[in-house]
N, C-alpha and C. Protein backbone atom coordinates (compact mmCIF):
# COMPACT_ATOMS: atom_id res chain seq x y z
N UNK A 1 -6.38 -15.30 4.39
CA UNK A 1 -5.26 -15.56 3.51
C UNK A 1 -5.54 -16.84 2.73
N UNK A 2 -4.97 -17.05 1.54
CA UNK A 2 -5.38 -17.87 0.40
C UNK A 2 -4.52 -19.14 0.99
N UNK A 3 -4.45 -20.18 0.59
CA UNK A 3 -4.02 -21.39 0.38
C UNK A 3 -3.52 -21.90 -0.74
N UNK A 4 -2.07 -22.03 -0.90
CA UNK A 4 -1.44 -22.34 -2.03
C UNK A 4 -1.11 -23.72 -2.31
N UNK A 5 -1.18 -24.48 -3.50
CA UNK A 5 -0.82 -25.82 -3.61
C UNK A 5 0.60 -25.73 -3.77
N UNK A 6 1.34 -26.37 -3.58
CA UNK A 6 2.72 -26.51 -4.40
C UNK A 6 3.59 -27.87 -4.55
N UNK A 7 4.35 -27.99 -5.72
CA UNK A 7 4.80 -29.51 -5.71
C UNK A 7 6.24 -29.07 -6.08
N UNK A 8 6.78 -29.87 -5.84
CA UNK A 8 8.49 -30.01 -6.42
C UNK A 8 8.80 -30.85 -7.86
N UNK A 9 9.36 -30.43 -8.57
CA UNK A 9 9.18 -30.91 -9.99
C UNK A 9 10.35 -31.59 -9.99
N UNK A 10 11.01 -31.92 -8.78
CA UNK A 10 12.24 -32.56 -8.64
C UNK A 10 12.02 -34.07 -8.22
N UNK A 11 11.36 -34.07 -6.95
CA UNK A 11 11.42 -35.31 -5.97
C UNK A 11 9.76 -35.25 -5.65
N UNK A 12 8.84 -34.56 -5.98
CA UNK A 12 7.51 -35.06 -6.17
C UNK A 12 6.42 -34.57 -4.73
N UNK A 13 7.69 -33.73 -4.25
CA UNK A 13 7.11 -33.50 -2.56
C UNK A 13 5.81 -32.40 -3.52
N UNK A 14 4.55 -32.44 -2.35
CA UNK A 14 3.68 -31.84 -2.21
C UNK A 14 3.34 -31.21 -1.34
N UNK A 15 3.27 -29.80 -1.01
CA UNK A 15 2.69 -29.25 0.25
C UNK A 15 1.39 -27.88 -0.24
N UNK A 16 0.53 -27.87 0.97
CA UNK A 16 0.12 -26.32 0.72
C UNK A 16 0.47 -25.29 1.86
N UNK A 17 0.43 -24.37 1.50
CA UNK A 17 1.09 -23.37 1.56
C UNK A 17 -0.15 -22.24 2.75
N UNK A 18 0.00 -21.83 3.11
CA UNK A 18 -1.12 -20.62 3.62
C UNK A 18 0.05 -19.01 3.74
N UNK A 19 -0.41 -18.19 2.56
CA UNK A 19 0.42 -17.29 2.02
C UNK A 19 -0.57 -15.84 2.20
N UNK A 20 0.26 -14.67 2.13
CA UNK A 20 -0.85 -13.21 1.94
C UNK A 20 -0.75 -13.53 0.09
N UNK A 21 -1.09 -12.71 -0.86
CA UNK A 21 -1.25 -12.80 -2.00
C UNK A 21 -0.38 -11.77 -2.35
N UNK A 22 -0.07 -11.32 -1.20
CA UNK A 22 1.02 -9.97 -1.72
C UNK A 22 2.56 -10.66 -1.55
N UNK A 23 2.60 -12.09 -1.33
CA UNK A 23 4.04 -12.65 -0.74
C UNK A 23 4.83 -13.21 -1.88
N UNK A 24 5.91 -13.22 -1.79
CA UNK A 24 6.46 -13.98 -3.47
C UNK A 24 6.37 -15.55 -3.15
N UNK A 25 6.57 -16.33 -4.29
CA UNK A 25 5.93 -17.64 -4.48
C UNK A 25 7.29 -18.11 -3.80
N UNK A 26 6.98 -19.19 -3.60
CA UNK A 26 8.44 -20.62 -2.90
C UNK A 26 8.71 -20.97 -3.89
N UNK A 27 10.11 -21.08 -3.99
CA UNK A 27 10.80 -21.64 -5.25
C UNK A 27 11.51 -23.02 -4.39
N UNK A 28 12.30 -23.07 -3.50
CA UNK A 28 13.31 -23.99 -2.51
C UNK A 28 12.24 -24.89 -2.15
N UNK A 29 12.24 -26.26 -2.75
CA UNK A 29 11.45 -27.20 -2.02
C UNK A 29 11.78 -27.19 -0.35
N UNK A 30 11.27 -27.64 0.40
CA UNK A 30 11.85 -28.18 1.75
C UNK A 30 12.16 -29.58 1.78
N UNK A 31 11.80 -30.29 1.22
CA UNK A 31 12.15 -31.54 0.81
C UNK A 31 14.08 -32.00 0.64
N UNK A 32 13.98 -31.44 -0.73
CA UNK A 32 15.33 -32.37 -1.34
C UNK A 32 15.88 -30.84 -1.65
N UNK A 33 15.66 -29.66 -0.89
CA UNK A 33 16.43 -28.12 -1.18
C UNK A 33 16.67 -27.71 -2.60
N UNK A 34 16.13 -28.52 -3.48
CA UNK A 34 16.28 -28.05 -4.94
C UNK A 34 15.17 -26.80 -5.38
N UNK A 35 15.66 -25.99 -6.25
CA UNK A 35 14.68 -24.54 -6.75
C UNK A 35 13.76 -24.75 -7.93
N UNK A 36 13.17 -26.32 -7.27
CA UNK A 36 11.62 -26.72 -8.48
C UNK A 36 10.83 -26.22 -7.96
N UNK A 37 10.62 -25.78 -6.33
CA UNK A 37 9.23 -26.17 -5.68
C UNK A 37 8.17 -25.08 -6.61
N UNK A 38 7.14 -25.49 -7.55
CA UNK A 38 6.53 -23.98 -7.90
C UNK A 38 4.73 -24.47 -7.47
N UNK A 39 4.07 -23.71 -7.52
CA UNK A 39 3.03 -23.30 -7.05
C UNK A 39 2.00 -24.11 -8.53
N UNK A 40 0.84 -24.62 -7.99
CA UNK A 40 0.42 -25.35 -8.52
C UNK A 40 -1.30 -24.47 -9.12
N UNK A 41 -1.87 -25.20 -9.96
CA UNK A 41 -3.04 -24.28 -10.26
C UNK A 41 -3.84 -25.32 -9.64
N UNK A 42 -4.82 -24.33 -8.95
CA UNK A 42 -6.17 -25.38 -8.37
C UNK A 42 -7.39 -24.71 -8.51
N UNK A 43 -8.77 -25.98 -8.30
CA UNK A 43 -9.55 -25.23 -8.55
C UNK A 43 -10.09 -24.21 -7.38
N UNK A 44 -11.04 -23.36 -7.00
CA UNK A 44 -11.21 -22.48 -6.14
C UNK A 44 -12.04 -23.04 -5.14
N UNK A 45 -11.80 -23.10 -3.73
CA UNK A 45 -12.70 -23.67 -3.22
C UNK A 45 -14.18 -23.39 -2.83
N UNK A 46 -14.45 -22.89 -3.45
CA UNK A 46 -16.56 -22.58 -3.33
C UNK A 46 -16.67 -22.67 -4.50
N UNK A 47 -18.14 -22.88 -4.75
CA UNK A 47 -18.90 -22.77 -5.52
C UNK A 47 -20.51 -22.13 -5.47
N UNK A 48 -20.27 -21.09 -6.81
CA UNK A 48 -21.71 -20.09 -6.67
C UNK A 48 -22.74 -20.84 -7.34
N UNK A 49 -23.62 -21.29 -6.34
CA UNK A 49 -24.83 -22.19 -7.33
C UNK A 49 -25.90 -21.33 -7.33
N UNK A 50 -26.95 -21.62 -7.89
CA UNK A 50 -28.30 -21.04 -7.66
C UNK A 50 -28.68 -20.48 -9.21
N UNK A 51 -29.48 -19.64 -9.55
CA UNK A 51 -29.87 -19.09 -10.92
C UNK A 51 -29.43 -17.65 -10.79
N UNK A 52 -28.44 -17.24 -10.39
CA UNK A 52 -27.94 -15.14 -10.61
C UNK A 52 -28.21 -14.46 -9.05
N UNK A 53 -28.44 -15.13 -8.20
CA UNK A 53 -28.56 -14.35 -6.59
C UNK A 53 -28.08 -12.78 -7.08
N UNK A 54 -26.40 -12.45 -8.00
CA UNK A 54 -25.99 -11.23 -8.09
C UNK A 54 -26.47 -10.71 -8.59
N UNK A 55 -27.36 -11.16 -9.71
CA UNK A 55 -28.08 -9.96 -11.03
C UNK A 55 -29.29 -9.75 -9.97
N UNK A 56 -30.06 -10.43 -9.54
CA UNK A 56 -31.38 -9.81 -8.95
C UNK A 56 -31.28 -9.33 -7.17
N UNK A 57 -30.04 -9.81 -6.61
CA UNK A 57 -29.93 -9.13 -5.30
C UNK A 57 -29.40 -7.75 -5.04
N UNK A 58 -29.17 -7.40 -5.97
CA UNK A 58 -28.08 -6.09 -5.80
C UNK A 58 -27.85 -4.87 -7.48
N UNK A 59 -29.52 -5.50 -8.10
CA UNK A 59 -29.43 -4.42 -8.92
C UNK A 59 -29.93 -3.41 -8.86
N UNK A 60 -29.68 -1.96 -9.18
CA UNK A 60 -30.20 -0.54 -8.69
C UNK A 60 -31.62 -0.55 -8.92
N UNK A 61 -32.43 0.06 -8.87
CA UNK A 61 -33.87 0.43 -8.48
C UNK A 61 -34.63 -0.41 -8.11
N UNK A 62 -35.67 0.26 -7.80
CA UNK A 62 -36.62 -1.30 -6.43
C UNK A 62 -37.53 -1.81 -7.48
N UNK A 63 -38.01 -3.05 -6.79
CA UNK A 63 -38.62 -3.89 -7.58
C UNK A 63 -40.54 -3.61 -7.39
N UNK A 64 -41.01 -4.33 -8.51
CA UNK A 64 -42.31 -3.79 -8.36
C UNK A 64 -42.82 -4.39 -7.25
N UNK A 65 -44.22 -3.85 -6.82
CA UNK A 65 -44.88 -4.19 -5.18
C UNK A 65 -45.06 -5.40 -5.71
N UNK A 66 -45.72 -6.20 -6.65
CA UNK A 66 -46.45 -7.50 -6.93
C UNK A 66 -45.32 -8.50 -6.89
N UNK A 67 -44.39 -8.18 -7.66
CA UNK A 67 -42.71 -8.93 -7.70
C UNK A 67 -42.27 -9.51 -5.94
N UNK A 68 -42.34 -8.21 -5.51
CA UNK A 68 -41.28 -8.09 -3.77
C UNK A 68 -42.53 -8.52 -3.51
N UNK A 69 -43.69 -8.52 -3.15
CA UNK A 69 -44.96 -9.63 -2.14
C UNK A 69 -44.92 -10.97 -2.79
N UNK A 70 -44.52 -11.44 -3.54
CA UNK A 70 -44.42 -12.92 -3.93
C UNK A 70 -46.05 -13.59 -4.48
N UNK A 71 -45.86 -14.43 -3.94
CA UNK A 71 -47.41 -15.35 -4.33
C UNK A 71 -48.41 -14.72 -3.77
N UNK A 72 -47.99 -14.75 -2.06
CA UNK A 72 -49.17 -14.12 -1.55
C UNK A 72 -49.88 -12.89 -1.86
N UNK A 73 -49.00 -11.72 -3.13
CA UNK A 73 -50.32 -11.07 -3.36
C UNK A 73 -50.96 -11.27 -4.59
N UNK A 74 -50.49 -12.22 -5.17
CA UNK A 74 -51.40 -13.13 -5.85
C UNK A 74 -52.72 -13.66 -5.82
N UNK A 75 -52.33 -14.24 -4.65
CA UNK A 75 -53.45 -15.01 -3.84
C UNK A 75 -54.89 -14.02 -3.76
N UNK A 76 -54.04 -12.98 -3.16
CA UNK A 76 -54.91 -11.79 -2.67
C UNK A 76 -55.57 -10.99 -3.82
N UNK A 77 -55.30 -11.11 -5.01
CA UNK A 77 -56.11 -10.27 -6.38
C UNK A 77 -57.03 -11.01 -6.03
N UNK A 78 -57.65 -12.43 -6.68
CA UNK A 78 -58.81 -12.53 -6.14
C UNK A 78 -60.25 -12.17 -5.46
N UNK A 79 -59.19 -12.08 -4.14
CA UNK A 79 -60.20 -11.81 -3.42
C UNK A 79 -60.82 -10.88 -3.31
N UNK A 80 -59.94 -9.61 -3.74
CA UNK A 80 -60.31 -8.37 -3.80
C UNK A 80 -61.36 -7.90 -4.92
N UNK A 81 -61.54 -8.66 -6.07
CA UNK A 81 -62.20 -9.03 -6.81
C UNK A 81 -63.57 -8.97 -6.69
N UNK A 82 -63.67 -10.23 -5.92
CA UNK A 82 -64.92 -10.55 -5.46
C UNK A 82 -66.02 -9.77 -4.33
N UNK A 83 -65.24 -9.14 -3.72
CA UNK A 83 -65.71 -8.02 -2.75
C UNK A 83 -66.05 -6.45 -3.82
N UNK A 84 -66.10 -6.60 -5.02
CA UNK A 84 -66.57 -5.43 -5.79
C UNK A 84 -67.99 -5.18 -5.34
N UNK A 85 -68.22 -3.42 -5.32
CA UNK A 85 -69.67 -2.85 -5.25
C UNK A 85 -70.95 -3.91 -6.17
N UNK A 86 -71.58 -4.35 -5.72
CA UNK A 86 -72.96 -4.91 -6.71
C UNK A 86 -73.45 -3.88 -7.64
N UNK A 87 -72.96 -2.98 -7.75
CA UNK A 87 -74.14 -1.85 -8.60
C UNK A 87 -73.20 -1.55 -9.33
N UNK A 88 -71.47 -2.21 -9.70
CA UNK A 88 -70.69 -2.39 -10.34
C UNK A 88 -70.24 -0.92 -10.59
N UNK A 89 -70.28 -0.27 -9.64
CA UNK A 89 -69.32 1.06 -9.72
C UNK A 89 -68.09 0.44 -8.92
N UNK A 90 -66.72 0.99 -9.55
CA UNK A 90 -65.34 0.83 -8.91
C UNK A 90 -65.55 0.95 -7.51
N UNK A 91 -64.85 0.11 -6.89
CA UNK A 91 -64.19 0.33 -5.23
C UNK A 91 -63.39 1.37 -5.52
N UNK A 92 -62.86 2.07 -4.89
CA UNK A 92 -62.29 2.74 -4.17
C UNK A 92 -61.25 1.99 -3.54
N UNK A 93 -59.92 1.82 -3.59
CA UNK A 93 -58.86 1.05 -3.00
C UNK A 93 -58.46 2.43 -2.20
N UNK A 94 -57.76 1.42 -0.90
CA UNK A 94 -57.19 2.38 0.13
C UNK A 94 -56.28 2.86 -0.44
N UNK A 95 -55.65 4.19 0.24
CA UNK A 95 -54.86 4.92 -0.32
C UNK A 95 -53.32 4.07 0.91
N UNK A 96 -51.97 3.64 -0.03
CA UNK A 96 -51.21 3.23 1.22
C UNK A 96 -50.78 4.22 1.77
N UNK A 97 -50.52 3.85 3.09
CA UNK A 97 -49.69 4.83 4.26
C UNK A 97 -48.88 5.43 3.78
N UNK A 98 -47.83 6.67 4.10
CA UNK A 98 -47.33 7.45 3.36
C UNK A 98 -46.12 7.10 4.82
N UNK A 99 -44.93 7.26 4.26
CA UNK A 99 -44.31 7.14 5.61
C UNK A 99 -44.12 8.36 5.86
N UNK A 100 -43.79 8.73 7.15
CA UNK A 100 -43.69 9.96 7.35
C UNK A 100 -42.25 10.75 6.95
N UNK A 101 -42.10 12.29 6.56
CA UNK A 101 -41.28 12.93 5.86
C UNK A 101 -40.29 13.37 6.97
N UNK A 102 -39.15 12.67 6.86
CA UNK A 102 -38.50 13.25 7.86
C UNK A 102 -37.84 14.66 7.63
N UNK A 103 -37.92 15.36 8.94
CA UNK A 103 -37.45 16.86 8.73
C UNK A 103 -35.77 16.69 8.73
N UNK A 104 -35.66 18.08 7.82
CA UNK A 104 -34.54 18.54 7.47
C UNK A 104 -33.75 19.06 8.37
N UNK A 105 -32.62 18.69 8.41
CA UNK A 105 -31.58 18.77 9.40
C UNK A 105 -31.35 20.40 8.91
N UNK A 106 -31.15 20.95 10.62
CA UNK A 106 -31.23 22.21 10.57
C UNK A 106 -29.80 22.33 11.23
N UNK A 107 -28.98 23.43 10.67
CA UNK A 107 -28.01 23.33 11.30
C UNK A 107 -27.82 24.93 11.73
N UNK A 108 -27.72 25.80 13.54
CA UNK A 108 -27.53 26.48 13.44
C UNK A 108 -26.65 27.81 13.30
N UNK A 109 -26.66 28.41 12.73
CA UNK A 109 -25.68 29.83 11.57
C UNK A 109 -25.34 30.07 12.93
N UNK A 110 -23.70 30.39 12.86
CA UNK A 110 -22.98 31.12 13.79
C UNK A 110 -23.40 32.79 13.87
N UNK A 111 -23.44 32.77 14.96
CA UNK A 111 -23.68 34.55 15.67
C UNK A 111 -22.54 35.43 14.59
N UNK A 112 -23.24 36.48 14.38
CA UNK A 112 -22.77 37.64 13.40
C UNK A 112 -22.39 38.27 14.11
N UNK A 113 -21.11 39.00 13.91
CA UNK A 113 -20.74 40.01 14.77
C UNK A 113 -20.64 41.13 13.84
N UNK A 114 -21.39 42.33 14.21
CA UNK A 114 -21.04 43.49 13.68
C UNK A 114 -20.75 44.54 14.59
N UNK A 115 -19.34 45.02 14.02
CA UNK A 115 -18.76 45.79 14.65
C UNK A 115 -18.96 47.18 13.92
């Protein structure tokens, strides 16, 4: 539940409030019982820092392999490089693992009755 500021525009009382958002606002100070008390604007308490966490954590399709391995497969072009055939025909790169295909849920058909 949110936390409401509120002041009295009468006698200067200040309180906050801990309210559902579905509740109607306090009008009746508790103070001096006059119908100033109103609800105050504040700023929000967090703050989202960083450069977009939302645009790149949670946008639809996957990211490329070189992107999602970071530096380290950076690092790793290199090397792979240097381990080329001498007679300067292409390597052959491994083929990656394939994960395995999971089977299809079988569900079995109720018994036929023929009469």
């Amino acid at each position: 539940m949110p936390i409401y500021a509120y002041k009295c525009e009468s006698c200067g009382h200040a309180k906050d409030v801990l309210q559902k958002m579905s509740d109607d606002p306090l009008s009746v100070c508790p103070a001096c019982g006059q119908a100033t008390f109103r609800k105050q604007l504040t700023a929000a308490g967090f703050q989202l820092k960083g450069s977009g966490w939302y645009v790149t954590d949670f946008r639809e399709g996957q990211k490329p392999a070189a992107a999602a391995a970071g530096p380290a497969a950076e690092a790793a072009k290199p090397a792979a490089a240097e381990t080329a055939a001498p007679s300067g025909e292409p390597t052959a790169s491994p083929a990656p693992a394939a994960a395995p295909a999971a089977a299809p849920a079988v569900t079995p058909a109720p018994p036929s009755s023929a009469t």
